[in-house]
N, C-alpha and C. Protein backbone atom coordinates (compact mmCIF):
# COMPACT_ATOMS: atom_id res chain seq x y z
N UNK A 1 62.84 77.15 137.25
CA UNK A 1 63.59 78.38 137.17
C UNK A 1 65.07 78.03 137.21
N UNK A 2 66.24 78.23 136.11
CA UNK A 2 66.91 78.08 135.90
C UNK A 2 68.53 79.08 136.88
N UNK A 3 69.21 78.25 137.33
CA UNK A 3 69.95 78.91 138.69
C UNK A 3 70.99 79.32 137.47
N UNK A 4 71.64 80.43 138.07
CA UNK A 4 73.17 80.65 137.20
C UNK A 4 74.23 79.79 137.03
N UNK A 5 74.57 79.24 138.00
CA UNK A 5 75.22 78.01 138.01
C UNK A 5 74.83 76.88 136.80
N UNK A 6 73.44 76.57 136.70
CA UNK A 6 72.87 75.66 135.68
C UNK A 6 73.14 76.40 134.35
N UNK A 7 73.05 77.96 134.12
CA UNK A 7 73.41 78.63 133.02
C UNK A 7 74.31 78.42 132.52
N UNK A 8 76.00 78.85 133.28
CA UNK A 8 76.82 78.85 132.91
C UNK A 8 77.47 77.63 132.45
N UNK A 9 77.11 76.47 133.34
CA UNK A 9 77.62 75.13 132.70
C UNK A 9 76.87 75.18 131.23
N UNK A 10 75.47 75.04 131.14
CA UNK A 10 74.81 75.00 130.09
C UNK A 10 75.81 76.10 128.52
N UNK A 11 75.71 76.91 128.85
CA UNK A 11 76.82 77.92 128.16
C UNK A 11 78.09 77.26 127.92
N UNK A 12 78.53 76.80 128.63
CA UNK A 12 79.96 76.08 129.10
C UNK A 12 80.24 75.04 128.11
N UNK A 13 79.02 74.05 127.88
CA UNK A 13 79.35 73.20 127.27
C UNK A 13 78.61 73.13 126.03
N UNK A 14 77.77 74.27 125.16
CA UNK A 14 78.00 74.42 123.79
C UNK A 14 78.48 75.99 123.43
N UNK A 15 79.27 76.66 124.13
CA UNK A 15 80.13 77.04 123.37
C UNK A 15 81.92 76.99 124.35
N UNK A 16 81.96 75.99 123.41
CA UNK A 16 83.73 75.82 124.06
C UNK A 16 84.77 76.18 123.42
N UNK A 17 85.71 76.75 124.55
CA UNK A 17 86.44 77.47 124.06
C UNK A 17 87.33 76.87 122.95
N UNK A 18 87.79 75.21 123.20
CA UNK A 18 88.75 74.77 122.23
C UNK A 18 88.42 74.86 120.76
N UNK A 19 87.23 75.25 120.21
CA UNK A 19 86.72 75.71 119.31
C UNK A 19 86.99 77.18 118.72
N UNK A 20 87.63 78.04 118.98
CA UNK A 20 88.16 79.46 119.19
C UNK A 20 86.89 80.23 119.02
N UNK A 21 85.75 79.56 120.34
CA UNK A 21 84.97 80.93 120.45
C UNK A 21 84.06 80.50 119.44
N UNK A 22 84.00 80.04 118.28
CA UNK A 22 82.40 79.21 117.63
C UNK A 22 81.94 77.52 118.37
N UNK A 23 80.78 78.66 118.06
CA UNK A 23 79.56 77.55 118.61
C UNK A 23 79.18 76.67 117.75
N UNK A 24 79.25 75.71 118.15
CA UNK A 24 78.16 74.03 117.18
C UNK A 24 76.95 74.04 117.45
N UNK A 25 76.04 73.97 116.51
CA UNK A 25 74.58 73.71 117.30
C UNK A 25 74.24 72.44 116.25
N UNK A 26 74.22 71.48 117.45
CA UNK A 26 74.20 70.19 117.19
C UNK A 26 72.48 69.70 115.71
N UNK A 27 71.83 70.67 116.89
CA UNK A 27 70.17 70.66 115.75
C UNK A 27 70.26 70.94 114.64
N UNK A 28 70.83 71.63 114.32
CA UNK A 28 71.71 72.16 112.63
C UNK A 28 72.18 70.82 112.01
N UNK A 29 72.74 70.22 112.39
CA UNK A 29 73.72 69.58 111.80
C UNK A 29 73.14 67.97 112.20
N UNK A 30 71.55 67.82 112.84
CA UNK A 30 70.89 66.95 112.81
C UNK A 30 69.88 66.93 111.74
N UNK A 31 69.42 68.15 112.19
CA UNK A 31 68.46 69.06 110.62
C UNK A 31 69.17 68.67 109.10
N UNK A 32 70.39 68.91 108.97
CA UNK A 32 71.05 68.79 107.53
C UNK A 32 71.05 67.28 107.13
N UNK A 33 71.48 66.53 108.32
CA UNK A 33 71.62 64.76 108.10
C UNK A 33 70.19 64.48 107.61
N UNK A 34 68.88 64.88 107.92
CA UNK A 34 67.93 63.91 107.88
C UNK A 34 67.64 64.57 106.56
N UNK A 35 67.71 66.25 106.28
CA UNK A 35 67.41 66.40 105.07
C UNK A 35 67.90 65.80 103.82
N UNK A 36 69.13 65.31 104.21
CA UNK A 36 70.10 64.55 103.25
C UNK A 36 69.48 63.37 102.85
N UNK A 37 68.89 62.42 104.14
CA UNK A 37 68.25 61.37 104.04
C UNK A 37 67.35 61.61 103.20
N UNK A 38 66.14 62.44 103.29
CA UNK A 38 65.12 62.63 102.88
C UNK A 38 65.32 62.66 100.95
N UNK A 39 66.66 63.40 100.92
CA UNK A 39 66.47 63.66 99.34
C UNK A 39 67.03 62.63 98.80
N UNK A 40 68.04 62.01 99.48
CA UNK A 40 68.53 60.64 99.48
C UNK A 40 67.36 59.76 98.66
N UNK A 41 66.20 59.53 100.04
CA UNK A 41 65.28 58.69 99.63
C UNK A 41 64.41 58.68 98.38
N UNK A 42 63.89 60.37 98.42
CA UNK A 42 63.19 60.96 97.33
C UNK A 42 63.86 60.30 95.68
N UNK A 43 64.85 60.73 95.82
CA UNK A 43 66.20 60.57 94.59
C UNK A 43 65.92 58.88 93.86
N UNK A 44 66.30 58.04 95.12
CA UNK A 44 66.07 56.64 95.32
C UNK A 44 64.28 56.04 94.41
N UNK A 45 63.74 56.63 95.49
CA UNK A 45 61.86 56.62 94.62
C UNK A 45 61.78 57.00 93.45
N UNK A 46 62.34 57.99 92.99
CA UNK A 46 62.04 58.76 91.31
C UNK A 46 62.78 57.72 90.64
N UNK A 47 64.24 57.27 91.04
CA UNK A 47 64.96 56.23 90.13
C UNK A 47 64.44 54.58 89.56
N UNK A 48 63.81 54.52 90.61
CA UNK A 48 62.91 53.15 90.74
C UNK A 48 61.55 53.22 90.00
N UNK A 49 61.06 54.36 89.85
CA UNK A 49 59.95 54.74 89.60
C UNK A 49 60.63 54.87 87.92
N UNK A 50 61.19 55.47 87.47
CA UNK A 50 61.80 55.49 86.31
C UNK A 50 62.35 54.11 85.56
N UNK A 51 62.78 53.35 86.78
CA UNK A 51 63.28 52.19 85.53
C UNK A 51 61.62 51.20 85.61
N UNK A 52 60.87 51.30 86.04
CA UNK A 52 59.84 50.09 86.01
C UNK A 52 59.13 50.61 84.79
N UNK A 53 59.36 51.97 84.75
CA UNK A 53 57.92 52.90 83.34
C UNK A 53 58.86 52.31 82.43
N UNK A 54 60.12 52.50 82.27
CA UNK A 54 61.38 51.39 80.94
C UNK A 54 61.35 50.52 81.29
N UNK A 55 60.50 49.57 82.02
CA UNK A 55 60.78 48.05 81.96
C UNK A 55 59.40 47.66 81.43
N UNK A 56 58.23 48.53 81.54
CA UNK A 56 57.25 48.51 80.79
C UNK A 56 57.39 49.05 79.55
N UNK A 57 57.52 50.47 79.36
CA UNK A 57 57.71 51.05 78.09
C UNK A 57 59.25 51.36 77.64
N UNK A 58 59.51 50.67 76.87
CA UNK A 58 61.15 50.45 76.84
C UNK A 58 60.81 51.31 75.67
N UNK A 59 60.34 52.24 74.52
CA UNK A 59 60.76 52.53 73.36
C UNK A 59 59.71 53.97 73.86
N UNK A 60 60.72 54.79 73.15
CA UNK A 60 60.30 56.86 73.21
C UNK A 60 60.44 57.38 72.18
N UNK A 61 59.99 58.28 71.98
CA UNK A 61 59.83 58.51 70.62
C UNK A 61 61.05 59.61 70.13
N UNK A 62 61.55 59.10 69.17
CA UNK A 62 62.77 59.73 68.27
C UNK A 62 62.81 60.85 68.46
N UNK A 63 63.92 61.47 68.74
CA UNK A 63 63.92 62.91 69.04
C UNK A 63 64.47 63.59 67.63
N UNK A 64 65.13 63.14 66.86
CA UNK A 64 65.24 63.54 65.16
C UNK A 64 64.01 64.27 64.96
N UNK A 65 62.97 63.05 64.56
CA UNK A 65 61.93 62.99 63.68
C UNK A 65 60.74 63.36 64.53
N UNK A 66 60.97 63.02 65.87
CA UNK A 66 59.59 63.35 66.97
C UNK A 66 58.91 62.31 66.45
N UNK A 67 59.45 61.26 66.00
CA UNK A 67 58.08 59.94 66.51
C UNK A 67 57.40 60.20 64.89
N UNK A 68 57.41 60.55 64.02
CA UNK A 68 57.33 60.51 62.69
C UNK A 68 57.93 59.38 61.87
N UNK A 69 59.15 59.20 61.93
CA UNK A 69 59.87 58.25 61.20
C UNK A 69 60.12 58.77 59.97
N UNK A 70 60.11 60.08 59.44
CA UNK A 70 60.19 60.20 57.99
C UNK A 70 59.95 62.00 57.99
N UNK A 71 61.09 62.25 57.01
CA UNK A 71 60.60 63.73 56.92
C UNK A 71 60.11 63.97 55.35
N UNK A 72 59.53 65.02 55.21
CA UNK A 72 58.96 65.87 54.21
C UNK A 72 60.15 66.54 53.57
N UNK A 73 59.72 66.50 52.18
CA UNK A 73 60.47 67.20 51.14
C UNK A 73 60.11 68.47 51.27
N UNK A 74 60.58 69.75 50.91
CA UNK A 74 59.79 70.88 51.13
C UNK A 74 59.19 71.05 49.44
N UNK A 75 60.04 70.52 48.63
CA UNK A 75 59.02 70.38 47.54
C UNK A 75 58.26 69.38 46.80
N UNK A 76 56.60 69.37 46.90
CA UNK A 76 56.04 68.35 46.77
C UNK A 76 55.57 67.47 47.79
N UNK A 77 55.42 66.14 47.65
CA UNK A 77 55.12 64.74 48.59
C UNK A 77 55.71 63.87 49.01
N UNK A 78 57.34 64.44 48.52
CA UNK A 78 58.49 63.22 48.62
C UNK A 78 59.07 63.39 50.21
N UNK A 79 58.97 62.39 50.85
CA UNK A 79 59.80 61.54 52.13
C UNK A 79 60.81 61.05 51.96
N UNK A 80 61.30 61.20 52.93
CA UNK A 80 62.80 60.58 53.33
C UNK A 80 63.03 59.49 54.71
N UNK A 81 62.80 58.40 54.86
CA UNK A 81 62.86 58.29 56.28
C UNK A 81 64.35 58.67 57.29
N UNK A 82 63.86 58.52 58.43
CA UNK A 82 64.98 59.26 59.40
C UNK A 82 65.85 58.15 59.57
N UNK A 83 67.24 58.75 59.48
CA UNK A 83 68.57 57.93 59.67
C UNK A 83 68.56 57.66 60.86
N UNK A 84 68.60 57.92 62.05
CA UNK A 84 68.97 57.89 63.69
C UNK A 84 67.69 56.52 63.82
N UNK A 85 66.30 56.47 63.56
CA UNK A 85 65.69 55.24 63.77
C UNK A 85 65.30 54.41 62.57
N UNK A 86 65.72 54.75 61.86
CA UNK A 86 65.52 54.02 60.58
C UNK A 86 63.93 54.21 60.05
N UNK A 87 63.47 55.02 59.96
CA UNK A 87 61.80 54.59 60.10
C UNK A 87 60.81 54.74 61.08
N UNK A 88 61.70 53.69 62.00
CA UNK A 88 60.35 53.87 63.32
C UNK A 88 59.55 55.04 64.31
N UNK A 89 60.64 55.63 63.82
CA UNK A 89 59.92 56.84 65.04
C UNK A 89 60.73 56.36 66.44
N UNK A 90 61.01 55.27 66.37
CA UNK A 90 61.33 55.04 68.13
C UNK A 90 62.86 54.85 68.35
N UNK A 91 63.01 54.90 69.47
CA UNK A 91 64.26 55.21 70.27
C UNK A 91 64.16 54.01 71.45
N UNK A 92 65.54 53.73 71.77
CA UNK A 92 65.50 52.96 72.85
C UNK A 92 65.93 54.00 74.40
N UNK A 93 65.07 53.97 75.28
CA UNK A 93 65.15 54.86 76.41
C UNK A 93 66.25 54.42 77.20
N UNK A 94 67.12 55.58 77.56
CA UNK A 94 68.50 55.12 78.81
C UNK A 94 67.72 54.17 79.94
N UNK A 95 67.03 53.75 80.47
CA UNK A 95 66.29 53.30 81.51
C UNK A 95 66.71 51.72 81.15
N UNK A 96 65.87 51.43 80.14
CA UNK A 96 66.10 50.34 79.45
C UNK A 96 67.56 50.00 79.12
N UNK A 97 68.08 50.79 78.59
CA UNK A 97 69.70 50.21 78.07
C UNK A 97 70.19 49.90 79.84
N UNK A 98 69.69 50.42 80.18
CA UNK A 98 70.43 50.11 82.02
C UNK A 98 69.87 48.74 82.22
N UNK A 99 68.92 48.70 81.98
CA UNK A 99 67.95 47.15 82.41
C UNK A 99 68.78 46.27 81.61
N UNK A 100 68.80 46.40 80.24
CA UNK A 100 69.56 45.34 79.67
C UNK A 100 71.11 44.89 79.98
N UNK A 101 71.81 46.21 80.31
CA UNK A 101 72.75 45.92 80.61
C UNK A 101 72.96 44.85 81.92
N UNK A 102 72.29 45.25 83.33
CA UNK A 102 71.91 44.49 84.12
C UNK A 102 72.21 43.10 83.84
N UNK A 103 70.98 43.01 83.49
CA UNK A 103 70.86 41.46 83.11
C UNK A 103 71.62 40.71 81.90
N UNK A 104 72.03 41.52 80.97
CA UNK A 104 73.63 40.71 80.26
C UNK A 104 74.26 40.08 81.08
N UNK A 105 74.72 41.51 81.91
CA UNK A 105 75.82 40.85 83.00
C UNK A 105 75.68 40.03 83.68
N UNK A 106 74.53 39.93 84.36
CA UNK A 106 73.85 39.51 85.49
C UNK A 106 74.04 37.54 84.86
N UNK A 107 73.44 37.47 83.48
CA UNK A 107 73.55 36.32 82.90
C UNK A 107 74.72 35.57 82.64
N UNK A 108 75.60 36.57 82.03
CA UNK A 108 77.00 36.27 81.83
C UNK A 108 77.45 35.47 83.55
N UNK A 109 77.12 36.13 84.54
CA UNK A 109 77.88 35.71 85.77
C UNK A 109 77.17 34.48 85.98
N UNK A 110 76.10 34.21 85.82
CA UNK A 110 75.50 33.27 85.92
C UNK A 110 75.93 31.92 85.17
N UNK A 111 76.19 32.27 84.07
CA UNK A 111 76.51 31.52 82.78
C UNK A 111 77.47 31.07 82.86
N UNK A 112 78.54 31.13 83.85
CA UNK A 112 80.13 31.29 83.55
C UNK A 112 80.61 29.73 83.41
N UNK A 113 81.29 29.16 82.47
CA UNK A 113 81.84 28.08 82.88
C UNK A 113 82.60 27.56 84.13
N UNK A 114 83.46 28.83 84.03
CA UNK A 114 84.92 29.00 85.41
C UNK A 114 84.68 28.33 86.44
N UNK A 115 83.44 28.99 86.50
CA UNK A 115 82.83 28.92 88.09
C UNK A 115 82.80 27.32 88.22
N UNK A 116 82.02 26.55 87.60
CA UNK A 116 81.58 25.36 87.91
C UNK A 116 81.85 24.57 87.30
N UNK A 117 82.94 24.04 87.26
CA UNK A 117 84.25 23.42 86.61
C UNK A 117 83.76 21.59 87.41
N UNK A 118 83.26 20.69 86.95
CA UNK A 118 82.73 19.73 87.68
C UNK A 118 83.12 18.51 86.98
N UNK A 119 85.04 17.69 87.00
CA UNK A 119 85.07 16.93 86.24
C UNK A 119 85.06 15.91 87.31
């Protein structure tokens, strides 16, 4: 059973006055951090999860042509193939251009003469 004395300190010290009279409630603002984490992490998983499906399937299908490679004449049987993939139907996926880029660089630093200058 809680004495008045134990109240008022309790009172006392989350809502203070040097604050002009608003209260902090610390659980709020523990609540918001972990949710942050959480989408943080989520965010993190989908991204990872995204570049391994482009490190397997690096090519999507043309958004021109939809994976056709070639359009229809409206008169007759005559084709045209599509300018944007030349033909293929396929596209190279942003996932992939990230992967490659990566590892250009990644090689280049590796590669460097500068570095290991050994006369």
């Amino acid at each position: 059973m809680p004495t008045t004395a134990a109240t008022t300190l309790l009172t006392a010290a989350t809502h203070s006055s040097y604050l002009g009279g608003a209260s902090v409630d610390l659980t709020a603002t523990a609540h918001s951090v972990a949710q942050a984490a959480t989408v943080a992490l989520i965010v993190t998983g989908v991204a990872a999860f995204y570049l391994l499906a482009c490190a397997v399937w690096p090519f999507g299908k043309c958004r021109r042509c939809k994976g056709v490679g070639k359009f229809k004449s409206p008169f007759g049987n005559a084709f045209r193939h599509c300018g944007r993939c030349d033909g293929s139907g396929l596209r190279v996926r942003f996932g992939r251009k990230v992967i490659s880029y990566y590892r250009r660089t990644h090689s280049a630093a590796s590669n460097s003469t500068s570095k290991g200058d050994k006369r």
